[in-house]
C-alpha atoms as a PDB file:
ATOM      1  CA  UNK A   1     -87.257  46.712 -61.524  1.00  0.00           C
ATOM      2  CA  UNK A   2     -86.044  44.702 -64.440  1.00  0.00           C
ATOM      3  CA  UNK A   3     -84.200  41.577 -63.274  1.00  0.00           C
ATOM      4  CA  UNK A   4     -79.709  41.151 -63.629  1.00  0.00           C
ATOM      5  CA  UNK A   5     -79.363  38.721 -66.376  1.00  0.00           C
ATOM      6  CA  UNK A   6     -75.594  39.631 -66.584  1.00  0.00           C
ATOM      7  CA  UNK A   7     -74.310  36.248 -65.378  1.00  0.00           C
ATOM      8  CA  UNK A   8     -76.546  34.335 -67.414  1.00  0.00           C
ATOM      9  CA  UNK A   9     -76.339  36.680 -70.869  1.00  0.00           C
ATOM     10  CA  UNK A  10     -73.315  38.314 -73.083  1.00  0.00           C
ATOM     11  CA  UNK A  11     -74.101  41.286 -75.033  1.00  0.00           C
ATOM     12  CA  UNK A  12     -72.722  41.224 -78.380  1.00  0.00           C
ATOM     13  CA  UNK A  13     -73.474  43.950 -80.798  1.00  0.00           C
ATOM     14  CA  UNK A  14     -75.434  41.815 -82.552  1.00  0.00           C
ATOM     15  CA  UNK A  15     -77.644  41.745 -79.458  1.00  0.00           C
ATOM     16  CA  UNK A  16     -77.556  39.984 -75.921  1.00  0.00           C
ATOM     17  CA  UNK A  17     -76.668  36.073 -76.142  1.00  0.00           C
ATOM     18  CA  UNK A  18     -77.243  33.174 -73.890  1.00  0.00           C
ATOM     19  CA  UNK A  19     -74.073  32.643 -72.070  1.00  0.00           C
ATOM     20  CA  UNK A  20     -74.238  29.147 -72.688  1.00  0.00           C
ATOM     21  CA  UNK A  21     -75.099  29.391 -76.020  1.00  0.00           C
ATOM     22  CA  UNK A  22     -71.769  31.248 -76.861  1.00  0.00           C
ATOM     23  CA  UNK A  23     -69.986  28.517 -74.438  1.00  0.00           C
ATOM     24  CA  UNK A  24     -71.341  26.023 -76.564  1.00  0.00           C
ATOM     25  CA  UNK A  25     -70.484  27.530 -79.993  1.00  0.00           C
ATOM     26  CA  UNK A  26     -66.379  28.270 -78.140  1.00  0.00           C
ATOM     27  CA  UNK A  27     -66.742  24.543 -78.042  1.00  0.00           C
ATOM     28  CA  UNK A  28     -67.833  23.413 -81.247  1.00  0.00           C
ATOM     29  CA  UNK A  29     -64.933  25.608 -83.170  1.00  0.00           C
ATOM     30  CA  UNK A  30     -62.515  23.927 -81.118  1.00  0.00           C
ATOM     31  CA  UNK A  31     -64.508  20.223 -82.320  1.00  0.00           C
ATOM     32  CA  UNK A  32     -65.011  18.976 -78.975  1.00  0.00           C
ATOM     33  CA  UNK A  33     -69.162  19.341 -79.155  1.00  0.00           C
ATOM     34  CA  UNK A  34     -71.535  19.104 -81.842  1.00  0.00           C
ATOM     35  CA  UNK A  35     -74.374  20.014 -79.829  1.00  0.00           C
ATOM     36  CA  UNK A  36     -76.147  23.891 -80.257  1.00  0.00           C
ATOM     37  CA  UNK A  37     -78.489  24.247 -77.338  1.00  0.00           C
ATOM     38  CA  UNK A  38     -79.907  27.152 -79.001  1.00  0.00           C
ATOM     39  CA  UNK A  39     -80.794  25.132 -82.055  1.00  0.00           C
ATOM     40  CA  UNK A  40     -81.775  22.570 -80.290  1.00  0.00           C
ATOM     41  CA  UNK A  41     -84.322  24.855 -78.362  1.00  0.00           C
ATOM     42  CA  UNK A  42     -86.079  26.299 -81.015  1.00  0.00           C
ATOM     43  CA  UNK A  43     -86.621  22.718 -82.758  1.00  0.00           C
ATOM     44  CA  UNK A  44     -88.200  21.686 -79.878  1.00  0.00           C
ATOM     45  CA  UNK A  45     -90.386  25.454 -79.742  1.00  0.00           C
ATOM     46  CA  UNK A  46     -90.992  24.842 -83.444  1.00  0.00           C
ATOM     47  CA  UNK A  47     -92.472  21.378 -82.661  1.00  0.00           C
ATOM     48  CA  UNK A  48     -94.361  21.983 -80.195  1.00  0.00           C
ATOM     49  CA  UNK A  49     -96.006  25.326 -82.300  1.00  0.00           C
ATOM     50  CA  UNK A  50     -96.333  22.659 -85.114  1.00  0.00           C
ATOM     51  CA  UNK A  51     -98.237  20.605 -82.444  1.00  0.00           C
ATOM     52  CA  UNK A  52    -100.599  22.988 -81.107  1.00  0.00           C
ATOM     53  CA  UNK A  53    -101.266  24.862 -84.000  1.00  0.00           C
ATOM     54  CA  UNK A  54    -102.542  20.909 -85.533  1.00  0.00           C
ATOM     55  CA  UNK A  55    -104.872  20.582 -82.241  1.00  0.00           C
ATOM     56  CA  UNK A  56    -106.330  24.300 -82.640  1.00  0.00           C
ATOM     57  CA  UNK A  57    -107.387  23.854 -86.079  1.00  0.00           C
ATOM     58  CA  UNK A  58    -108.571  20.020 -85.732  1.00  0.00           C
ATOM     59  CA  UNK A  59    -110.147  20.578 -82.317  1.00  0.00           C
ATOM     60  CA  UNK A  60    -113.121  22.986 -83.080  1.00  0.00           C
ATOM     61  CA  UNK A  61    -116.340  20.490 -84.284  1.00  0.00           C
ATOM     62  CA  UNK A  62    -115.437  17.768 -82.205  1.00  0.00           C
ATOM     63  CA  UNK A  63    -114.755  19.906 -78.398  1.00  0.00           C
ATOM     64  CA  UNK A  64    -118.384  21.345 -79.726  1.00  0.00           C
ATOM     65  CA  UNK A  65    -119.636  18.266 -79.715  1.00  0.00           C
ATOM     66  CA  UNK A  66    -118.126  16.735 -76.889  1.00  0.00           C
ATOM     67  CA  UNK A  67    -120.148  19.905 -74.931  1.00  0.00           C
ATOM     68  CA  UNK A  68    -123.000  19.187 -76.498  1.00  0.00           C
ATOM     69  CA  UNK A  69    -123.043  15.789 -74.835  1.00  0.00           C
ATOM     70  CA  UNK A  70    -122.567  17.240 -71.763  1.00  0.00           C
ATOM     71  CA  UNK A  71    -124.896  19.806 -71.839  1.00  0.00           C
ATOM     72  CA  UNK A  72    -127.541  17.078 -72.913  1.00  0.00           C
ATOM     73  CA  UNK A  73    -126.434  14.788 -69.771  1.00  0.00           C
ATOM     74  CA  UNK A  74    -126.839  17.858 -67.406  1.00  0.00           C
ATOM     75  CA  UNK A  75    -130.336  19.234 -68.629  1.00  0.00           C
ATOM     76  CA  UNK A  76    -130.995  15.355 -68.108  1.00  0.00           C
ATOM     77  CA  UNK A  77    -130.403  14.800 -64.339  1.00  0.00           C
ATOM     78  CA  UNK A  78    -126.969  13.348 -64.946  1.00  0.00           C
ATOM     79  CA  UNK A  79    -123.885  14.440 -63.482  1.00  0.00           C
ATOM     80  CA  UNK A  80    -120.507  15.316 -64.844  1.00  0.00           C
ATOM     81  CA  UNK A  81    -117.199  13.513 -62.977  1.00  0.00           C
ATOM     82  CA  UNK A  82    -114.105  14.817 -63.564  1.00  0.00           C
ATOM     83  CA  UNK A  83    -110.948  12.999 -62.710  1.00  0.00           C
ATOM     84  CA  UNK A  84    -107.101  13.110 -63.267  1.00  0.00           C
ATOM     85  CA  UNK A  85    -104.133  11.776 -62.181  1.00  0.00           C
ATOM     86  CA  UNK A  86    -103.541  14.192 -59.449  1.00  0.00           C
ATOM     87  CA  UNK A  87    -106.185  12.282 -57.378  1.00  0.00           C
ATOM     88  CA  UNK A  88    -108.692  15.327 -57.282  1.00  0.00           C
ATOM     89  CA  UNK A  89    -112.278  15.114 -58.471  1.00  0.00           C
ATOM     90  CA  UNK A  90    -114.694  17.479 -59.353  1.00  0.00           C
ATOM     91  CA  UNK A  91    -118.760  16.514 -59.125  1.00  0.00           C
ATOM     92  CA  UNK A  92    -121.120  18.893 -61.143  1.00  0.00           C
END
C-alpha cells in the first residue's frame, strides 16, 4: 500500500510539491524569508554527489593496496583489529 503523503505534499499541475517548500516560496513573495529549503536541499545533495563521486574515482589503487597489506599481515600470522567509536571491536 503506497503511503498518504497528502499532509506533507501539494499537487500542482506541474507535479506534487513539498508543502513546505510552497510555504516557503508564499513567504519569500511577501519578503519576509530569503531562505528556499528546496534549494538549499539539493546544494547540499549536489555536494555531497560532488564528494563521493571525488572518493570513488581517487579511492581505487590505494583501498587495493591498503588490502594488500592486510592480506600480507594475515598469510603472516598477524591479526587484523578493528575499532571505532562505537566501542565495538572486531579480532580476525
Amino acid at each position: 500500500m503506497k503511503p498518504d503523503h497528502s499532509d506533507t505534499v501539494e499537487r500542482t499541475p506541474e507535479g506534487e510539491r513539498p508543502k513546505v517548500s510552497i510555504m516557503m516560496s508564499n513567504l519569500q513573495q511577501k519578503g519576509e524569508v530569503s531562505f528556499d529549503c528546496t534549494d538549499f536541499l539539493r546544494g547540499e545533495l549536489r555536494k555531497h554527489r560532488e564528494a563521493f563521486e571525488a572518493t570513488s574515482a581517487a579511492i581505487d589503487v590505494p583501498f587495493a593496496a591498503a588490502l594488500a597489506i592486510i592480506e600480507d599481515s594475515l598469510r603472516a600470522g598477524g591479526k587484523l583489529l578493528l575499532f571505532g567509536n562505537g566501542g565495538r571491536k572486531c579480532i580476525f
